[in-house]
C-alpha atoms as a PDB file:
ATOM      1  CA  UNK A   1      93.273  97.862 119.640  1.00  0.00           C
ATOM      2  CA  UNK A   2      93.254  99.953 116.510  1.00  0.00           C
ATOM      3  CA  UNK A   3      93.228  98.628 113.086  1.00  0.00           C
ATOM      4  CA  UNK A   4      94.023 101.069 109.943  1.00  0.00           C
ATOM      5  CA  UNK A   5      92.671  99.614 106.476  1.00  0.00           C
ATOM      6  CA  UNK A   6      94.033 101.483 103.740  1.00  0.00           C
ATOM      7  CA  UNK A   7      92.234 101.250  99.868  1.00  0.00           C
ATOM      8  CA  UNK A   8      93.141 103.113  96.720  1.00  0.00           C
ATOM      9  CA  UNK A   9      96.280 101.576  95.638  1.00  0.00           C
ATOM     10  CA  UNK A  10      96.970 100.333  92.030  1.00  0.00           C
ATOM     11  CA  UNK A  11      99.210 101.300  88.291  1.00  0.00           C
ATOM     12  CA  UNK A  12      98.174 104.372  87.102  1.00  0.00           C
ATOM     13  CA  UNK A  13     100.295 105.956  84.159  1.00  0.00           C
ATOM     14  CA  UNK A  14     102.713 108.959  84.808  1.00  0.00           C
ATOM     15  CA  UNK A  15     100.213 112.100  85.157  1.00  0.00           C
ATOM     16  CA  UNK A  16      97.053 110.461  86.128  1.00  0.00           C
ATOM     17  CA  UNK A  17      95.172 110.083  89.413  1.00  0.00           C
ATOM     18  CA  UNK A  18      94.498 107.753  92.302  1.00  0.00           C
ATOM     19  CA  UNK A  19      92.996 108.064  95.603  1.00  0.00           C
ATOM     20  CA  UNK A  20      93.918 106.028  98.862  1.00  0.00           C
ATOM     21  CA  UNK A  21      91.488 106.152 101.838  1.00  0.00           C
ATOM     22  CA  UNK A  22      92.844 104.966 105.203  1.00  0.00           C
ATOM     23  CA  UNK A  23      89.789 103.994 108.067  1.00  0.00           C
ATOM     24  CA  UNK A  24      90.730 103.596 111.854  1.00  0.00           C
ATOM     25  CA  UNK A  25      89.054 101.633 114.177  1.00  0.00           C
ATOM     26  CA  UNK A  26      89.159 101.524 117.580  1.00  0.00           C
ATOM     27  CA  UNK A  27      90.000 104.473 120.243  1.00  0.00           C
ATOM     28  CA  UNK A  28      93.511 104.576 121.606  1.00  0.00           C
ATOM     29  CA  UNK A  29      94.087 106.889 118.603  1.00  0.00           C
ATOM     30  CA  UNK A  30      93.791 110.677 117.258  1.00  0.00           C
ATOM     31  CA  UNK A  31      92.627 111.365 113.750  1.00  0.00           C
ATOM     32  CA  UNK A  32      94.276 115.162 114.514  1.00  0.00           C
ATOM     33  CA  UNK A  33      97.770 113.692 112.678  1.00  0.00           C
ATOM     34  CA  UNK A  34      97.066 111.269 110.941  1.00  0.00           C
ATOM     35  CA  UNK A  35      98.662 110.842 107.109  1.00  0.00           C
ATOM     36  CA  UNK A  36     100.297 108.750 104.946  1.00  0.00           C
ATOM     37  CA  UNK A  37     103.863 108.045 104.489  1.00  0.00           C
ATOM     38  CA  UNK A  38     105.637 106.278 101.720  1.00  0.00           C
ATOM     39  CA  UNK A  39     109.026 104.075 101.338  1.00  0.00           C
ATOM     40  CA  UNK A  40     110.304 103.478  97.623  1.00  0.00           C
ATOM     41  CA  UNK A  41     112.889 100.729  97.545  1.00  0.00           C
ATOM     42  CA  UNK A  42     116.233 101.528  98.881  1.00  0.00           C
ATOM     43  CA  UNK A  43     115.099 104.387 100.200  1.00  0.00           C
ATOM     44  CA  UNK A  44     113.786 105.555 104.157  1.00  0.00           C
ATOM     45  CA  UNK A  45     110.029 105.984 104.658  1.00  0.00           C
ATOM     46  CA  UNK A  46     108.816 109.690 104.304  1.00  0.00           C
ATOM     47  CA  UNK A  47     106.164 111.327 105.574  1.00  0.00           C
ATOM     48  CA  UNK A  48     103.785 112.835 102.548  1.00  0.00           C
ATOM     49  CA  UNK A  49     100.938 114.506 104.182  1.00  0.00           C
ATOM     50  CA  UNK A  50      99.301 114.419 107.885  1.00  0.00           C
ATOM     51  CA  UNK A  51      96.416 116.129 108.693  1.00  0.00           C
ATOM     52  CA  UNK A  52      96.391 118.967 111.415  1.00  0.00           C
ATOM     53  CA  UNK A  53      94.127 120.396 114.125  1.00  0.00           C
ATOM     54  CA  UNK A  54      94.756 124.269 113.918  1.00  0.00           C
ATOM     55  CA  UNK A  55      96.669 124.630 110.910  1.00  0.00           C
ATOM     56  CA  UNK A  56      97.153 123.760 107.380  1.00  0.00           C
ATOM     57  CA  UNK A  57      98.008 120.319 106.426  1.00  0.00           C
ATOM     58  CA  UNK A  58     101.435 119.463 106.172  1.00  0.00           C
ATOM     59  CA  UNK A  59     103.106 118.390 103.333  1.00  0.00           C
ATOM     60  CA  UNK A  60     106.208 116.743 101.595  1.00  0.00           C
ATOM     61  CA  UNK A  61     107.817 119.236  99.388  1.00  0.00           C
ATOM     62  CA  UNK A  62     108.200 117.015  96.281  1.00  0.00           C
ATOM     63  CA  UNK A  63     104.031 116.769  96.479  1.00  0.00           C
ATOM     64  CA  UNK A  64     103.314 119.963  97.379  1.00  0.00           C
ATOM     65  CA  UNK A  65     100.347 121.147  94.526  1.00  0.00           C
ATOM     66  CA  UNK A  66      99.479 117.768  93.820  1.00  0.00           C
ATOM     67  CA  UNK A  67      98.591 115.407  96.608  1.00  0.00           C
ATOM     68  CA  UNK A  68      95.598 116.868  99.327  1.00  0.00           C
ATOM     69  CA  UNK A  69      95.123 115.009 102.178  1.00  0.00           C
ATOM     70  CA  UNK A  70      91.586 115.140 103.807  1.00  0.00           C
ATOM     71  CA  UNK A  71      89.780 113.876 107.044  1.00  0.00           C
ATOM     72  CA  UNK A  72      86.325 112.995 107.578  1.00  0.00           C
ATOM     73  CA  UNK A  73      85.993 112.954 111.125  1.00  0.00           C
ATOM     74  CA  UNK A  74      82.574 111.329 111.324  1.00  0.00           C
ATOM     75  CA  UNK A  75      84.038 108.021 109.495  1.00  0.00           C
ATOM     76  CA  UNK A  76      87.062 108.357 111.244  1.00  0.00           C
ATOM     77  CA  UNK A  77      88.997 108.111 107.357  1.00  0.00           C
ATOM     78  CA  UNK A  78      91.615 109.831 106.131  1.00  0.00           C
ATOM     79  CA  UNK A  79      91.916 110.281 102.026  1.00  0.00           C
ATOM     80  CA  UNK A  80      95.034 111.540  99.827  1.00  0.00           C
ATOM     81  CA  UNK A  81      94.211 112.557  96.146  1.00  0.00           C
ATOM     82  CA  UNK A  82      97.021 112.427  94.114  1.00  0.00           C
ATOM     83  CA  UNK A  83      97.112 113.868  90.937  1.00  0.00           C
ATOM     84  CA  UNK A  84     100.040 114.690  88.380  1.00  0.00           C
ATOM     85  CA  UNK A  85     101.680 110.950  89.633  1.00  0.00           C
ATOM     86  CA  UNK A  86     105.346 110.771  88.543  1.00  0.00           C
ATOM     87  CA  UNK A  87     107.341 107.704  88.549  1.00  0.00           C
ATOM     88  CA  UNK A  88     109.232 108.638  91.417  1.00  0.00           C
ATOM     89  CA  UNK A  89     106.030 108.650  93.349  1.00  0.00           C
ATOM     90  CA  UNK A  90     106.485 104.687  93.090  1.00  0.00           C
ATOM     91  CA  UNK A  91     106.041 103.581  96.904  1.00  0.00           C
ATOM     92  CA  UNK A  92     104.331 101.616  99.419  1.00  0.00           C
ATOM     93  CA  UNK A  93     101.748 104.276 101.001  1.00  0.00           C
ATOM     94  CA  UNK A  94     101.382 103.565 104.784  1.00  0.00           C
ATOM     95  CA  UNK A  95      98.550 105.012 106.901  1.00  0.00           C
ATOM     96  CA  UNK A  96      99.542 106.411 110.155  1.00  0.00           C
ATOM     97  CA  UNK A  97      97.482 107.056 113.044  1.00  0.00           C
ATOM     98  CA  UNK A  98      98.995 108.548 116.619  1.00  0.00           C
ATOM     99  CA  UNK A  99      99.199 106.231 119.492  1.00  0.00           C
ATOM    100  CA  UNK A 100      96.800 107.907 122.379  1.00  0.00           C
ATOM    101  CA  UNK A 101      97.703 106.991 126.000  1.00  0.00           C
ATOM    102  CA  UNK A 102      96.368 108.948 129.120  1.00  0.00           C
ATOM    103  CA  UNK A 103      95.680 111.753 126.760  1.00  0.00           C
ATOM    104  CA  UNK A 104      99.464 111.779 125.241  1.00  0.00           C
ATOM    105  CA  UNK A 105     101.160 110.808 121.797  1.00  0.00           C
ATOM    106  CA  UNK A 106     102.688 107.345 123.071  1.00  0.00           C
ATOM    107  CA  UNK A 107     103.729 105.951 119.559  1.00  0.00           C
ATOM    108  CA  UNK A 108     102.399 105.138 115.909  1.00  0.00           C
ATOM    109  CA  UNK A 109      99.826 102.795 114.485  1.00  0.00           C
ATOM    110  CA  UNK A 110     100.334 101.850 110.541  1.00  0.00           C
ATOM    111  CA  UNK A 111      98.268 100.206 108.078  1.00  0.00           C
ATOM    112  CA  UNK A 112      99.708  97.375 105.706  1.00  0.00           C
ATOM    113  CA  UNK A 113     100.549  99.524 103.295  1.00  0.00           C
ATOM    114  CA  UNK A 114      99.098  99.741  99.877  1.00  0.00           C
ATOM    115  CA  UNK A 115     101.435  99.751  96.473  1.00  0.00           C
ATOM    116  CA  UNK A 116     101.147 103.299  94.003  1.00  0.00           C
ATOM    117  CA  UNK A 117     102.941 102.552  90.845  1.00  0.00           C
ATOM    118  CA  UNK A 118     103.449 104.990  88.748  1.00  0.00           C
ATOM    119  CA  UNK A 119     104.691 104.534  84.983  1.00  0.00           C
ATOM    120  CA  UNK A 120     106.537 106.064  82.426  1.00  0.00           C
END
């Protein structure tokens, strides 16, 4: 069983900051890819940012220079600053953890999902 809580979520004004921390629990899981994702009403969920083992993080284009994902292995916690917020960053931010069976990708875990509104 693995549980993601995510934390950081809230209204923050058009250009300002927030910072959403995601912590896994359990084993059946990989913090090499982790990240968040996002869905905005009417719209698909899209990944933002997931975290990598021999490369540079990878990135949405439309947050590229302003959100930077992190891990912190010990704590098993994955963080996303974002900074310059826009409106259109208005989403639910989901956590997402890879699903590790017999040593392969085998699915997704997802937290709740925490709310980033941004205003005008």
């Amino acid at each position: 069983q693995v549980q993601l809580v995510e934390s950081g979520g809230g209204l923050v004004q058009a250009g300002g900051s927030l910072r959403l921390s995601c912590t896994a629990s359990g084993s059946s899981f990989s913090i090499n890819g982790m990240g968040w994702y996002r869905q905005a009403p009417g719209k698909q969920r899209e990944l933002v940012a997931t975290v990598t083992t021999g490369g540079s993080p990878n990135y949405a284009d439309s947050v590229k220079g302003r959100f930077t994902i992190s891990a912190d292995n010990a704590k098993n916690t994955v963080h996303l600053q974002m900074n310059s917020l826009k409106p259109e960053d208005t989403a639910v931010y989901y956590c997402n953890a890879p699903r590790i069976r017999f040593g392969l990708r085998a699915g997704d875990y997802w937290g709740q999902g925490t709310q980033v509104t941004v205003s005008t």
